[in-house]
Protein backbone atom coordinates (compact mmCIF):
# COMPACT_ATOMS: atom_id res chain seq x y z
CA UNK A 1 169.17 111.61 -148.08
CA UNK A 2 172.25 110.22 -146.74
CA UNK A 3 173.40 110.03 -142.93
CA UNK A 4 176.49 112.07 -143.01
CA UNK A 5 176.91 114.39 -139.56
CA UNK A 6 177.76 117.99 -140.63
CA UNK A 7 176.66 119.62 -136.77
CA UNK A 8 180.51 121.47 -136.92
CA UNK A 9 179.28 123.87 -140.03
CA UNK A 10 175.67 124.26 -138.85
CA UNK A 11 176.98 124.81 -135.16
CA UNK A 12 179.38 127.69 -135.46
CA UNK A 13 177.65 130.07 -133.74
CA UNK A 14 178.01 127.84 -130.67
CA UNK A 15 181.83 126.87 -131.02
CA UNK A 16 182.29 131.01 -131.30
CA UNK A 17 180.40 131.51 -127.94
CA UNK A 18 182.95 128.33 -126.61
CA UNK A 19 185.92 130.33 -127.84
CA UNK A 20 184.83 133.27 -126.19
CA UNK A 21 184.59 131.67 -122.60
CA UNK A 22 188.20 130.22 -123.36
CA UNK A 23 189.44 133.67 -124.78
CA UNK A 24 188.07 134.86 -120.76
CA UNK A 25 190.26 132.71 -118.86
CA UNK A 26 193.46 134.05 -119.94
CA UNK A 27 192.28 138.04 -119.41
CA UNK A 28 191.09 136.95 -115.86
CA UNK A 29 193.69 134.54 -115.13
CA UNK A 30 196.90 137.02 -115.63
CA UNK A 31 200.59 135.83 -115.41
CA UNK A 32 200.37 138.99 -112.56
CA UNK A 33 197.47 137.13 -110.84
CA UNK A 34 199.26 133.46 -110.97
CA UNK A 35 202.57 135.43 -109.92
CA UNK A 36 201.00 137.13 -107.13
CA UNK A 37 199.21 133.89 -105.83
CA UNK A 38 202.67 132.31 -106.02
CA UNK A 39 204.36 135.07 -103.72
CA UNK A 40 201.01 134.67 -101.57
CA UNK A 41 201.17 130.85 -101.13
CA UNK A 42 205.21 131.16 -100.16
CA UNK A 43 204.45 133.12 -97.68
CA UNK A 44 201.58 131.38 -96.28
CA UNK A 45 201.93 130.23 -93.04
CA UNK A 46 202.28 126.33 -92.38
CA UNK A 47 198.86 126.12 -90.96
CA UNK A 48 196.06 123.82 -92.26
CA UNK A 49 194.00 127.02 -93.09
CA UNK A 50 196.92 128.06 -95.58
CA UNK A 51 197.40 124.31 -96.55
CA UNK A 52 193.20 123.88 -97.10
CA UNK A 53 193.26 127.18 -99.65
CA UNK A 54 196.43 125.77 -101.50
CA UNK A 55 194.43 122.45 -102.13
CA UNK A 56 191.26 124.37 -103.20
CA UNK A 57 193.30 126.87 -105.76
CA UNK A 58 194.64 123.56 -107.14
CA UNK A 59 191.76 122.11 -107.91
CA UNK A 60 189.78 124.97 -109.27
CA UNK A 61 192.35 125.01 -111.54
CA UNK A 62 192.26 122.04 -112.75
CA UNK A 63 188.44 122.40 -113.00
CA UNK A 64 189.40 125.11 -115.58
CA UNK A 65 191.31 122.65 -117.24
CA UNK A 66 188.98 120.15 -117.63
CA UNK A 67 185.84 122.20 -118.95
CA UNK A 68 188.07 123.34 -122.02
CA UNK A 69 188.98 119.90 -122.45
CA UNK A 70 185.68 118.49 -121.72
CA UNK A 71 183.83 121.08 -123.39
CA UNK A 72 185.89 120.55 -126.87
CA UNK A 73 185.38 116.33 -126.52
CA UNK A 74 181.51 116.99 -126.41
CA UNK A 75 181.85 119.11 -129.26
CA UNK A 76 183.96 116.79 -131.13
CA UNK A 77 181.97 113.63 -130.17
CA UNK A 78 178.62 115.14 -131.18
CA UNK A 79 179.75 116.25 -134.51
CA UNK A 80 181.01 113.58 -135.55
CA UNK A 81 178.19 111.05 -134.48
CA UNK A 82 174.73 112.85 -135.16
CA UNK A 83 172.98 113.85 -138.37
CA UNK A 84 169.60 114.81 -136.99
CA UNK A 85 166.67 115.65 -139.79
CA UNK A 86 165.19 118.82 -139.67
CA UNK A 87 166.93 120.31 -136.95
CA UNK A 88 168.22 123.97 -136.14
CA UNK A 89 171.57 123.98 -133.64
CA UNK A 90 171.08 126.21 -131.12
CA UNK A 91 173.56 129.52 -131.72
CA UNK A 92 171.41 132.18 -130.01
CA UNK A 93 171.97 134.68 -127.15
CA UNK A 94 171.02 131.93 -124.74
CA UNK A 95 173.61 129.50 -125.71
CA UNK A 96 176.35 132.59 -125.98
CA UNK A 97 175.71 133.87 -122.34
CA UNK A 98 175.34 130.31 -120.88
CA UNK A 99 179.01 128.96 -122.18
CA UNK A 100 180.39 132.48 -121.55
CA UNK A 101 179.31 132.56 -118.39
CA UNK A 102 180.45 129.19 -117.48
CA UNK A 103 184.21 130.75 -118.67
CA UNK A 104 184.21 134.12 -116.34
CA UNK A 105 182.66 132.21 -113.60
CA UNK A 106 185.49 129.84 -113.05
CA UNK A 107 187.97 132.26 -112.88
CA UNK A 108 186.11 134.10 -110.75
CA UNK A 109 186.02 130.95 -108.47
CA UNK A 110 190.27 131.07 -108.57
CA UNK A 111 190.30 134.46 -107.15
CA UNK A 112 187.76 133.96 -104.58
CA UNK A 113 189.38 130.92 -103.50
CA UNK A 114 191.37 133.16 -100.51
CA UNK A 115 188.32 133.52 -98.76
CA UNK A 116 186.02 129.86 -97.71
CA UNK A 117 182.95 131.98 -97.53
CA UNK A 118 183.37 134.13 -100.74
CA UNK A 119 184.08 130.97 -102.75
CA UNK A 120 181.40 128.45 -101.32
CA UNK A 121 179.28 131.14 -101.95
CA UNK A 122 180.14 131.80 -105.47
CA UNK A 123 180.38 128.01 -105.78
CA UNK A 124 176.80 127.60 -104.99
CA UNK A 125 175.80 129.89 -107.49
CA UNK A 126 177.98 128.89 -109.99
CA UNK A 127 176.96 124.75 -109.55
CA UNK A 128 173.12 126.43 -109.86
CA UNK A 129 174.12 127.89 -113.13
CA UNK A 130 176.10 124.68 -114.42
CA UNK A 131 172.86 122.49 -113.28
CA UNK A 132 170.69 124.86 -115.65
CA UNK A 133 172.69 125.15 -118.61
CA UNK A 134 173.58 121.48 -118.15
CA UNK A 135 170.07 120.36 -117.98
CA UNK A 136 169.16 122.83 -121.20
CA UNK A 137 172.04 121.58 -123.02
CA UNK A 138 171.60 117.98 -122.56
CA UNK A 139 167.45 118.87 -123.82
CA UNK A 140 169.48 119.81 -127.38
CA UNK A 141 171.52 116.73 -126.95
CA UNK A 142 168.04 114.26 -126.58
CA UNK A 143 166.21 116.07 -129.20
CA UNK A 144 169.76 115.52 -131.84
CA UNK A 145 170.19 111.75 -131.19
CA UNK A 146 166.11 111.59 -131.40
CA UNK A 147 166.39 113.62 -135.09
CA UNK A 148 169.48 111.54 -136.06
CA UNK A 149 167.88 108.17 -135.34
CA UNK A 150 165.01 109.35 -137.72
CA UNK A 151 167.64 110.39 -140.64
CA UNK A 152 169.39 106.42 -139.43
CA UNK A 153 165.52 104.79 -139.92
CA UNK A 154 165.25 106.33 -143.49
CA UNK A 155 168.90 105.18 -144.59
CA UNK A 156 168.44 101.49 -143.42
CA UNK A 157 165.88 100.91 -145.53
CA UNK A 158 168.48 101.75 -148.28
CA UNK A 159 170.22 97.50 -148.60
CA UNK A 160 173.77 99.61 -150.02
CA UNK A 161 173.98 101.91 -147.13
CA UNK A 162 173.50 99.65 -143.75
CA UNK A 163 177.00 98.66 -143.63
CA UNK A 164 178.17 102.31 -143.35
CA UNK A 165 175.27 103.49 -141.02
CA UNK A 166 175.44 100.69 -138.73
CA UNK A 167 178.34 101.93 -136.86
CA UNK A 168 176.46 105.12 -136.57
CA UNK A 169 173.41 103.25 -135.04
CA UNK A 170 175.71 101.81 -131.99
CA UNK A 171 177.75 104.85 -131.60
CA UNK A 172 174.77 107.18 -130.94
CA UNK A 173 173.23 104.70 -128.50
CA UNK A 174 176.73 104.57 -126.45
CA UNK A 175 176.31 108.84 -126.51
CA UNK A 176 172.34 108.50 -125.70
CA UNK A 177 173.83 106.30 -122.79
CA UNK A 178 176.40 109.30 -121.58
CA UNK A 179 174.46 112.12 -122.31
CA UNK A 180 170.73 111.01 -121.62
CA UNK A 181 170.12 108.01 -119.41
CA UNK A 182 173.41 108.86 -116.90
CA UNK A 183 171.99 110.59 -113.71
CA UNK A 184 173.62 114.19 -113.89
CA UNK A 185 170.99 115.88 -112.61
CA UNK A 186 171.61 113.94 -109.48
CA UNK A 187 175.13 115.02 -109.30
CA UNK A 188 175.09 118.36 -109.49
CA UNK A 189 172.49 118.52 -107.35
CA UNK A 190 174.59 116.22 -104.53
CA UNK A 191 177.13 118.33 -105.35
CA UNK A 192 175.29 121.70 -104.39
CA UNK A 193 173.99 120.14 -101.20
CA UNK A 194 177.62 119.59 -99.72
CA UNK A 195 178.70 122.82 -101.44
CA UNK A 196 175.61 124.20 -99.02
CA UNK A 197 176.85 122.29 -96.12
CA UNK A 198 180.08 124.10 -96.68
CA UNK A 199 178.58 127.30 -96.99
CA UNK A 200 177.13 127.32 -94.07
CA UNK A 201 180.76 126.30 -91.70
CA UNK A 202 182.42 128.75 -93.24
CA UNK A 203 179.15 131.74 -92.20
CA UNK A 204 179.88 129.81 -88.70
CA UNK A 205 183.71 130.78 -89.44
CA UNK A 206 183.28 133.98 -90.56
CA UNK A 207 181.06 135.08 -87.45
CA UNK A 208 182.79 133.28 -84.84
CA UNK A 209 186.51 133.59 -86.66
CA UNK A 210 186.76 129.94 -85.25
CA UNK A 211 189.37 128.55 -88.13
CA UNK A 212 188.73 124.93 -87.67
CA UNK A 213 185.37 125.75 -89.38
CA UNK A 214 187.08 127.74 -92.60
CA UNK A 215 189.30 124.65 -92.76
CA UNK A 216 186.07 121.98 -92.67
CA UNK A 217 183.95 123.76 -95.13
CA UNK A 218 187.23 123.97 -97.45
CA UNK A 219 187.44 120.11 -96.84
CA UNK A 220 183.68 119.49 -97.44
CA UNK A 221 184.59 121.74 -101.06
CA UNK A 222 187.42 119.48 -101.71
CA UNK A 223 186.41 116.61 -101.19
CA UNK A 224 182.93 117.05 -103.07
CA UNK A 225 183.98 118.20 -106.00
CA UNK A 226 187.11 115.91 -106.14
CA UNK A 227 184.34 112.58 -106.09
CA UNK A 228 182.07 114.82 -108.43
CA UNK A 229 184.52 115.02 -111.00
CA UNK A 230 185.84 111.29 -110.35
CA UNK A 231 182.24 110.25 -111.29
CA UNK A 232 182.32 111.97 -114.07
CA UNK A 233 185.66 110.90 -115.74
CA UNK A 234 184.78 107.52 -114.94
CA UNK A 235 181.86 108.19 -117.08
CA UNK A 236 183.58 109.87 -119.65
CA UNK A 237 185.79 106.70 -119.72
CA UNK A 238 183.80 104.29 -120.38
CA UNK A 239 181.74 106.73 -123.38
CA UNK A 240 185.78 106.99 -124.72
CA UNK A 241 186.21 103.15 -125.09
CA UNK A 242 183.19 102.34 -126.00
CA UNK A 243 182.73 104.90 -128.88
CA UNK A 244 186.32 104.44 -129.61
CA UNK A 245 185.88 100.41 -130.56
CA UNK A 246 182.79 101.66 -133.25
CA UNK A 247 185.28 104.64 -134.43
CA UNK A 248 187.53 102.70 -135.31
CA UNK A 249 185.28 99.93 -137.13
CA UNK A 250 183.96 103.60 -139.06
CA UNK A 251 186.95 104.89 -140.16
CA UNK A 252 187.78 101.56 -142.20
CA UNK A 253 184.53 101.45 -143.38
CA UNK A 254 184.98 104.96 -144.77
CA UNK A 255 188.59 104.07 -145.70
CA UNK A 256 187.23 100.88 -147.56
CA UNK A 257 184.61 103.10 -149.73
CA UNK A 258 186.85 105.84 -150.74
CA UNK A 259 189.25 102.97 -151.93
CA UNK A 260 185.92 101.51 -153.96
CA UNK A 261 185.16 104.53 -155.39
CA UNK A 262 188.50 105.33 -156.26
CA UNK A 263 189.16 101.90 -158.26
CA UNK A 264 186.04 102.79 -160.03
């Protein structure tokens, strides 16, 4: 029984359903769609209404950007790292719709960023969705490092093997540390109160067409989801250096056997 992580080939089903959500945001997000938001924001007036949906397109599209990126380092990081023992990935319907989802509903968010109430609205509903699938995911993520560290337990009682699995030892305790004990929950959560907040100036806006209260819940938007993802890639920094020092120390020990086995 040897620790050696093989999640990518047990966990295709899952990278499909990721490649499908990424496959959406091209269909939805059109060259015609980016050309006619273009021609849109030239003409928009120079008003802080016009200014606020500029700064809101922006960053929705960034947001895009960073859950392919995101999505792909989680992949990458988890595949490499865990080994669990007697453990089926999850690659059902469930895990299909939820990443799908995820894909359409972002670019769903870029169009309905014209409008403060359409998009805090969909927002809402979309950080619900991300809260549920985050909380289900991060279950399969707890109940992998808790499998792995069982496959670890066996392999350390093996003298010849502790030097190569004790770099796997620290590495899943740095992910345990990122994916378990950091308080996510909490931030999507604070994130869907002020999303709520902003929800409810621009159904004051809408009613009462009073714009400083479309601009203010686009600011509340902004500036929420701007700290909210600031948290997070200051989290996802720290994981990156951390994991990075014990890759590193891996990859020679790897390099090191190979050379050993080769001389023999």
């Amino acid at each position: 029984m040897i620790y050696k992580p093989d999640l990518r080939e047990r966990s295709k089903g899952i990278i499909r359903a990721r490649n499908w959500g990424i496959r959406i945001i091209p269909i939805f997000v059109g060259l015609s769609f980016l050309a006619s938001e273009y021609n849109r924001i030239k003409n928009i007036l120079p008003d802080l209404m016009g200014y606020s949906y500029i700064a809101i397109f922006c960053l929705t599209g960034i947001l895009i950007f960073l859950w392919i990126w995101a999505t792909q380092r989680d992949f990458d990081l988890l595949f490499k790292w865990l080994d669990p023992k007697d453990y089926s990935t999850p690659s059902t319907l469930i895990e299909t719709l939820l990443i799908v989802g995820n894909g359409l509903f972002l670019c769903i968010l870029l169009y309905s960023a014209r409008d403060p109430l359409l998009y805090g609205s969909l927002f809402t509903v979309y950080s619900l969705a991300v809260l549920i699938s985050d909380k289900y995911a991060r279950s399969h993520v707890e109940k992998g490092i808790s499998k792995s560290r069982e496959r670890i337990e066996i392999e350390l009682k093996k003298d010849e093997n502790k030097e190569r699995i004790l770099p796997y030892v620290d590495g899943i305790e740095i992910l345990e540390d990122y994916y378990v004990k950091r308080p996510h929950i909490i931030r999507h959560i604070t994130l869907m109160i002020f999303c709520c907040i902003g929800l409810g100036m621009a159904i004051y806006w809408k009613i009462r067409d009073a714009s400083g209260y479309g601009v203010g819940a686009y600011m509340i938007y902004f500036i929420s989801i701007f700290v909210s993802e600031i948290v997070i890639a200051y989290w996802r920094i720290q994981r990156d250096y951390k994991i990075g020092q014990h890759e590193a120390k891996l990859t020679e020990i790897i390099r090191m056997n190979n050379i050993s086995k080769d001389a023999k």
